[in-house]
Protein backbone atom coordinates (compact mmCIF):
# COMPACT_ATOMS: atom_id res chain seq x y z
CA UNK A 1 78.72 97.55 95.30
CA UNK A 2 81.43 99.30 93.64
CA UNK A 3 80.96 100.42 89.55
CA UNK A 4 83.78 98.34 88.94
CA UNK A 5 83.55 95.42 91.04
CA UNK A 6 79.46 95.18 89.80
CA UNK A 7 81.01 95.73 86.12
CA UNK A 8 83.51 92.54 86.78
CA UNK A 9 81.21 90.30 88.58
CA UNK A 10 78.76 91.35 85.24
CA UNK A 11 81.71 89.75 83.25
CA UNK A 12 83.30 86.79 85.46
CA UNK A 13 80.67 85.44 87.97
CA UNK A 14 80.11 81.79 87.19
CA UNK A 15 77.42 79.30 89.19
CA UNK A 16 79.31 77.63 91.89
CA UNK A 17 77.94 74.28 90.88
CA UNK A 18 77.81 74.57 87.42
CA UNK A 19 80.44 77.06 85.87
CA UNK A 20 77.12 78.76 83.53
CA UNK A 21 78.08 82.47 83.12
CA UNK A 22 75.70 85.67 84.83
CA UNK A 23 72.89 86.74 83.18
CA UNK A 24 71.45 89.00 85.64
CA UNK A 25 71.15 90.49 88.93
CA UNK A 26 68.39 92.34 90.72
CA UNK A 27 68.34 93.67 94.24
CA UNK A 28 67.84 90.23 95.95
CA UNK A 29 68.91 87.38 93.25
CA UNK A 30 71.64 86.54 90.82
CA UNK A 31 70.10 84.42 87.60
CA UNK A 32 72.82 82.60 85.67
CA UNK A 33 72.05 81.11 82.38
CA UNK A 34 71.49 78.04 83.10
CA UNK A 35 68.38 79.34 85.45
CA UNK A 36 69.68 78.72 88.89
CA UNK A 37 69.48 81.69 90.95
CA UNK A 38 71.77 83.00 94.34
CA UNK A 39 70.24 85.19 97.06
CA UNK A 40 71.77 88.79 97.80
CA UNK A 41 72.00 89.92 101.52
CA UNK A 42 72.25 93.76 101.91
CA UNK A 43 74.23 93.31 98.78
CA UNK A 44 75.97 90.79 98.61
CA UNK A 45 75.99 87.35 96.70
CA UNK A 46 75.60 84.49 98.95
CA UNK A 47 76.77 82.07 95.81
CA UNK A 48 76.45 78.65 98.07
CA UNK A 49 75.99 75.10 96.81
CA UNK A 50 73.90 73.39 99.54
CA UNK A 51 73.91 70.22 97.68
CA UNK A 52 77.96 70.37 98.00
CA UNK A 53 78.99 72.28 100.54
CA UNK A 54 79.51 71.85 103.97
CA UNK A 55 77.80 75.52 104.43
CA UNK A 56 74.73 76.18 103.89
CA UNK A 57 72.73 79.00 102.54
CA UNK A 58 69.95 79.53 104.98
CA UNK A 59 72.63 79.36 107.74
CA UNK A 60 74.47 82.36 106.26
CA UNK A 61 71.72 84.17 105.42
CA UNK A 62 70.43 83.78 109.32
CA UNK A 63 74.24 84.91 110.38
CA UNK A 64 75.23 81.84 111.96
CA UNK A 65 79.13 81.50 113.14
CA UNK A 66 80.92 79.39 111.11
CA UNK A 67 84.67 79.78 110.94
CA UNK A 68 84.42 83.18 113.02
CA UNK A 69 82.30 84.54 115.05
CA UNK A 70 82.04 88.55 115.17
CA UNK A 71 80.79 88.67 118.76
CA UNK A 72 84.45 87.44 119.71
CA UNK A 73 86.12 90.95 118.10
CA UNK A 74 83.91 92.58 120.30
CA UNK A 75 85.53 94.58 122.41
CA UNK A 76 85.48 93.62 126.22
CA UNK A 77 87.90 94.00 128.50
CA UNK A 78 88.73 90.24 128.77
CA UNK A 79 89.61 90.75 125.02
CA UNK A 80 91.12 93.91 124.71
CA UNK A 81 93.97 92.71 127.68
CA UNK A 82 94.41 89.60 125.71
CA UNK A 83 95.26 91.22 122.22
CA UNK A 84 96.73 94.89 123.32
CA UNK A 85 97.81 94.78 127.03
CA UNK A 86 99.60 90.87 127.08
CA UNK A 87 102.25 90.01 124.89
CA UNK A 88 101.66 87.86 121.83
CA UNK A 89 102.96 84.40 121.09
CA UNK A 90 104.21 84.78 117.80
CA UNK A 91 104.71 86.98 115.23
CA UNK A 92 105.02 87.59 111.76
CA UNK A 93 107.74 89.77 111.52
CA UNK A 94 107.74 90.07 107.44
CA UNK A 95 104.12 90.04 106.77
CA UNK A 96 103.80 93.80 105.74
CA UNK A 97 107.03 93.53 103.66
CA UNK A 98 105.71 90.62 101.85
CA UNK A 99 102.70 92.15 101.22
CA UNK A 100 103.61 95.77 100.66
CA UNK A 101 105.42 93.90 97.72
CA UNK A 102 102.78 92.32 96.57
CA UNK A 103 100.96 95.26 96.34
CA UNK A 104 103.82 97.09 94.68
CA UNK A 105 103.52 94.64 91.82
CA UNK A 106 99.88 94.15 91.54
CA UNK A 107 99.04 97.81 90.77
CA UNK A 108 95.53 98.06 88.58
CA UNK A 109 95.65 94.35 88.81
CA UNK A 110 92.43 92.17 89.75
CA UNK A 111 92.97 90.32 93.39
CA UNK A 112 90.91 87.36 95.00
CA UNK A 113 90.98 87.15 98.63
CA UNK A 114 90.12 83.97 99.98
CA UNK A 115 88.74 83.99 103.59
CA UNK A 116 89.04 87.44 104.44
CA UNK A 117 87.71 86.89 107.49
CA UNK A 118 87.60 90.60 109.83
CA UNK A 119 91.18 91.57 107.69
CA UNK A 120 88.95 93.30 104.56
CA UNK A 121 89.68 96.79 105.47
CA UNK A 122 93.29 95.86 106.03
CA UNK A 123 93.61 94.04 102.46
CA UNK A 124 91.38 96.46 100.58
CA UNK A 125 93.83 99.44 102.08
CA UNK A 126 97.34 97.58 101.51
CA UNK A 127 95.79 96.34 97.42
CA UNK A 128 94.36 100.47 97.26
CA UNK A 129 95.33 100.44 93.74
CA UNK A 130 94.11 97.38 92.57
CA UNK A 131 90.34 95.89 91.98
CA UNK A 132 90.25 94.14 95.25
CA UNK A 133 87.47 91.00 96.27
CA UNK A 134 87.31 89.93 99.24
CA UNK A 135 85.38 86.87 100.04
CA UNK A 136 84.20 84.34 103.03
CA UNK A 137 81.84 81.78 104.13
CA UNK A 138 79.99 84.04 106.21
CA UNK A 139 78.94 87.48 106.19
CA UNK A 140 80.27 88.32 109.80
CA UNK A 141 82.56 90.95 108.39
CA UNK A 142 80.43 91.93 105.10
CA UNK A 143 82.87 90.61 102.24
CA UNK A 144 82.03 91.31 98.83
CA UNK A 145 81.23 87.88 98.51
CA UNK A 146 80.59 84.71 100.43
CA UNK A 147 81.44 81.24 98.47
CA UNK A 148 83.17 78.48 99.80
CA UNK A 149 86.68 78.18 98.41
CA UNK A 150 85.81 74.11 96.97
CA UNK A 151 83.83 76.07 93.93
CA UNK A 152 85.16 79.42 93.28
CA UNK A 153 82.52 81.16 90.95
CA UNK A 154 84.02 82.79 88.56
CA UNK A 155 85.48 82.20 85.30
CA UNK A 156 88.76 80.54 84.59
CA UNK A 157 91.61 82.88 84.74
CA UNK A 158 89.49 85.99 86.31
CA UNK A 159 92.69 87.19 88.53
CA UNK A 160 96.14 88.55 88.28
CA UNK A 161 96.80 87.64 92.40
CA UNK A 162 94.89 84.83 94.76
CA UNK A 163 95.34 85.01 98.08
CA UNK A 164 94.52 82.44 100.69
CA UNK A 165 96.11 83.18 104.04
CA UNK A 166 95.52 80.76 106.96
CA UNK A 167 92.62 79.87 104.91
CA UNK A 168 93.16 75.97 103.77
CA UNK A 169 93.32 74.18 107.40
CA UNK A 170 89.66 75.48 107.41
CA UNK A 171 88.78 73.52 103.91
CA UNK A 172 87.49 70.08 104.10
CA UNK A 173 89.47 69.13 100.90
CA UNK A 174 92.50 71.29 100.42
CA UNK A 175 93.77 69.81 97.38
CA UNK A 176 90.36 71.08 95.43
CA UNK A 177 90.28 74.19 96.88
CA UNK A 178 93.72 74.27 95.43
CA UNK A 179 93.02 72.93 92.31
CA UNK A 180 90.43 76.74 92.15
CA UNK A 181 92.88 78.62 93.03
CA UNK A 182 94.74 77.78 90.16
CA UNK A 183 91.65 77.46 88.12
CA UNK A 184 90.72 81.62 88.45
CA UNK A 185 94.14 82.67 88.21
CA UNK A 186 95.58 83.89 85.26
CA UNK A 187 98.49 82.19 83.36
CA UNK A 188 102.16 84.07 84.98
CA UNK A 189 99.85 85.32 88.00
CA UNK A 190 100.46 84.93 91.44
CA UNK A 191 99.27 83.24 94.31
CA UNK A 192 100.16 83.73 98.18
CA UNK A 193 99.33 80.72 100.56
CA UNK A 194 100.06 80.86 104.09
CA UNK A 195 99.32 77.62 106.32
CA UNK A 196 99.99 76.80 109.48
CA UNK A 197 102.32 73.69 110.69
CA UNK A 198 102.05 73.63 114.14
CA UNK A 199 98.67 75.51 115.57
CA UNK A 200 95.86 73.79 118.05
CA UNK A 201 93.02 72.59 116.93
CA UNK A 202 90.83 76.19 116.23
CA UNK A 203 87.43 77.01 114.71
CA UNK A 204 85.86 73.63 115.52
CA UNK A 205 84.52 71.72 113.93
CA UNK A 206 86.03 73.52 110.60
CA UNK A 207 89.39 72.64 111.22
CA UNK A 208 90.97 69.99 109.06
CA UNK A 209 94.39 70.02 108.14
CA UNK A 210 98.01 71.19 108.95
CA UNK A 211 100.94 71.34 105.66
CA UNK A 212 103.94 70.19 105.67
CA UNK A 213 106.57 71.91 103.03
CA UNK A 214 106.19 69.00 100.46
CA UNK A 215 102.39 68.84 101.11
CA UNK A 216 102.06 72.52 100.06
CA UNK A 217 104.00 72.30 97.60
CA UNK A 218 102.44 69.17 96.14
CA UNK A 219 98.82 70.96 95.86
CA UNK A 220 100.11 73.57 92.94
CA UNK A 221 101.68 71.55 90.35
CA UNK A 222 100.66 74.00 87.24
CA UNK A 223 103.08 76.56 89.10
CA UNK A 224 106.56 77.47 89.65
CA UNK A 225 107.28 78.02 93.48
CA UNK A 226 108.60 81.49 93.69
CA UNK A 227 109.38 82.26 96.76
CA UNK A 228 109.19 80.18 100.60
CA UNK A 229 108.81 82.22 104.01
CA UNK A 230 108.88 80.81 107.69
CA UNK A 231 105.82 83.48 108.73
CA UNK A 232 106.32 82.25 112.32
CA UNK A 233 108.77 79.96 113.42
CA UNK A 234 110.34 77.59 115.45
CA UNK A 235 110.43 79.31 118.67
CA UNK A 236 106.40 80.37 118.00
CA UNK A 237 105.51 76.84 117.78
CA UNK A 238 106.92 76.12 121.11
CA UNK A 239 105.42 79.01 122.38
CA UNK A 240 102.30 78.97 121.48
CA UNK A 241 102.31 74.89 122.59
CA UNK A 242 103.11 75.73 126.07
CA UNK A 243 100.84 78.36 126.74
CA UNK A 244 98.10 75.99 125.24
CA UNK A 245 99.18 73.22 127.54
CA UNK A 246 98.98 75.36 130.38
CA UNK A 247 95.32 76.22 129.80
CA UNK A 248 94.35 73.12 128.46
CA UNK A 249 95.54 71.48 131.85
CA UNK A 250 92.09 73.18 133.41
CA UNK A 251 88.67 73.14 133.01
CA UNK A 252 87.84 75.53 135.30
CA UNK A 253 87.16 78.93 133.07
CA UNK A 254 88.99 81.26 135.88
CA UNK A 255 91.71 78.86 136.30
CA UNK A 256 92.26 78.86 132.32
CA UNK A 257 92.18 82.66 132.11
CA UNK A 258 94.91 82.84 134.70
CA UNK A 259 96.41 80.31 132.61
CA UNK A 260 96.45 82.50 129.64
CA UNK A 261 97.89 85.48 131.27
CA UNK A 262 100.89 83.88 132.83
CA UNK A 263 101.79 81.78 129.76
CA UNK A 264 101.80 85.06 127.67
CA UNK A 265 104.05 86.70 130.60
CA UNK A 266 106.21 83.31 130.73
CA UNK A 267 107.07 82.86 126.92
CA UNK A 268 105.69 86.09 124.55
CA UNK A 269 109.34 86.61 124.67
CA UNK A 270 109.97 83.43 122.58
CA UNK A 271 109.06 85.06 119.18
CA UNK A 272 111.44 87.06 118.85
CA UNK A 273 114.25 84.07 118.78
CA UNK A 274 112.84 83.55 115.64
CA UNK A 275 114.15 86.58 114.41
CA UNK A 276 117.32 85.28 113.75
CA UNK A 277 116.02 82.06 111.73
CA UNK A 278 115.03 83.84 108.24
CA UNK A 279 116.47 81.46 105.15
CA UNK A 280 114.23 78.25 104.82
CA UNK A 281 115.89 75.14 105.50
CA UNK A 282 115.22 72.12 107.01
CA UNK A 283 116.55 73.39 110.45
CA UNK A 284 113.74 76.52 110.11
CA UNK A 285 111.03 74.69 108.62
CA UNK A 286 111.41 71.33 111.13
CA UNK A 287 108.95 72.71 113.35
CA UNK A 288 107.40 76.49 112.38
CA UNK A 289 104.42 77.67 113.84
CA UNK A 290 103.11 78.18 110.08
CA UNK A 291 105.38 79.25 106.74
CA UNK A 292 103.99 80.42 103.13
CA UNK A 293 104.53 79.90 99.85
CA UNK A 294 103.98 82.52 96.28
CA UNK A 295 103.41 80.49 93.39
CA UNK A 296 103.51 81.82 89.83
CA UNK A 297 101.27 80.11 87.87
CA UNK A 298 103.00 78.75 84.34
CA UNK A 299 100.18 76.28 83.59
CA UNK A 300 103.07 73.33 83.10
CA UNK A 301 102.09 70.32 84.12
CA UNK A 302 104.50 68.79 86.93
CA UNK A 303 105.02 65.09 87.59
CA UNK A 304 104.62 64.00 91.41
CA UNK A 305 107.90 63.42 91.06
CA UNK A 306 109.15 66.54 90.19
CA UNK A 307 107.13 68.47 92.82
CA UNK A 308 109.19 65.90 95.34
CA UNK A 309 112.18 66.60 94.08
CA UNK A 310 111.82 70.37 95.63
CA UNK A 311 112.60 69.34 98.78
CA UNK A 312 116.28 69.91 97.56
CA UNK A 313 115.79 73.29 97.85
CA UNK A 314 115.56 72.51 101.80
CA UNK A 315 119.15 71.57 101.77
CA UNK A 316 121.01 74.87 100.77
């Protein structure tokens, strides 16, 4: 552990089920106050309520696939033609601009990254000048910590930036892992949520939900919504629905593999319609393979109404 991130965990680690402050930590536990205690695994805190959680401690701690599984990074050469020789379905043409930004602004800032997943060299490289942790619910891809996102432990506003990206479908009850997010984020800090709209059903059985505009929008009402972004649009969607059709049409595993291949040749070149379908409005964000939002949190309570009455911004 890093002086810096073992000096801020010192000073904003909470218990996940109880909110009690740190007192200590050893080489294999973490002792809060309150005299509960959290296993460490090569380092890091495995901060897990098994009476509330879906995950459970001794399941991490035995490296059991949850929401990923590191033997499917592995490279083969099944997946190395599926991710670098065939073309991909969508894309996310902005992503490094929006988070280049992000980084811009956040310099010496502290930054929560929520379901890191195998992207924690990427985000601790792209956040280089800020106090970066990264987290999970596993520890395929060793992340600073692993907590599940319902009870994030640390102290109220612990962070200048929260990140969740493609994180909340995976979350058995969104609108509290929301509801955290704000929680640990300082007052006039940021937070970047990306979702997905139209995506299969992925990572069984932890796959719950899919967001609407509106329904994204209605989980952060202590915030001011900055700034809207289709990540990957329209033409994605479609894309990525007829490939999965194709596949999905066999059982046999050859037959699906074949599948795969020709429905990347057949329609990878969809993405790039999207291109042309930047501004947000309701034509772009009718039916977009997923879309994020950066809320700045102002801590002013908003009336359900008021959070509907967004949707306006749909129509310019």
């Amino acid at each position: 552990m890093i002086d810096s991130k073992q000096l801020f965990f010192t000073n904003h680690l909470t218990d996940p089920a109880t909110q009690a402050p740190l007192k200590t930590i050893d080489q294999e536990t973490l002792i809060f106050e309150n005299g509960t205690s959290y296993p460490l695994r090569q380092g890091i805190p495995v901060l897990i309520d098994d009476v509330e959680s879906i995950f459970k401690t001794n399941d991490i701690l035995k490296n059991k696939p949850t929401t990923q599984d590191a033997q499917y990074r592995k490279k083969s050469f099944r997946t190395v033609v599926r991710q670098k020789l065939l073309p991909s379905l969508s894309q996310d043409f902005n992503m490094e601009n929006r988070y280049t930004t992000l980084a811009e602004a956040h310099s010496g800032c502290k930054v929560l990254v929520i379901g890191a997943g195998d992207k924690i060299t990427w985000y601790n490289e792209i956040f280089k000048d800020a106090l970066v942790i990264t987290t999970d619910v596993h520890l395929q891809f060793n992340p600073d910590l692993v907590v599940d996102a319902h009870q994030i432990p640390f102290k109220d506003s612990s962070f200048d930036l929260v990140i969740a990206g493609q994180v909340l479908e995976h979350t058995f009850k969104p609108w509290v892992v929301a509801q955290e997010i704000e929680r640990v984020c300082k007052t006039d800090g940021t937070m970047l949520i990306e979702v997905p709209f139209n995506f299969p059903y992925h990572g069984a059985p932890y796959d719950f939900f899919r967001f609407t505009f509106t329904g994204l929008r209605s989980l952060f009402p202590k915030s001011e919504l900055i700034a809207t972004e289709v990540a990957e649009g329209n033409a994605s969607a479609v894309a990525t629905y007829n490939s999965q059709f194709l596949i999905d049409a066999f059982s046999h595993r050859f037959l699906r593999s074949t599948m795969l291949f020709v429905s990347r040749i057949l329609f990878g070149w969809m993405k790039y319609l999207d291109k042309n379908s930047k501004k947000v409005n309701l034509r772009t964000i009718s039916i977009p393979k997923g879309f994020s939002m950066t809320f700045k949190k102002d801590n002013k309570q908003r009336s359900n109404s008021a959070l509907l009455e967004e949707y306006k911004l749909l129509h310019k």
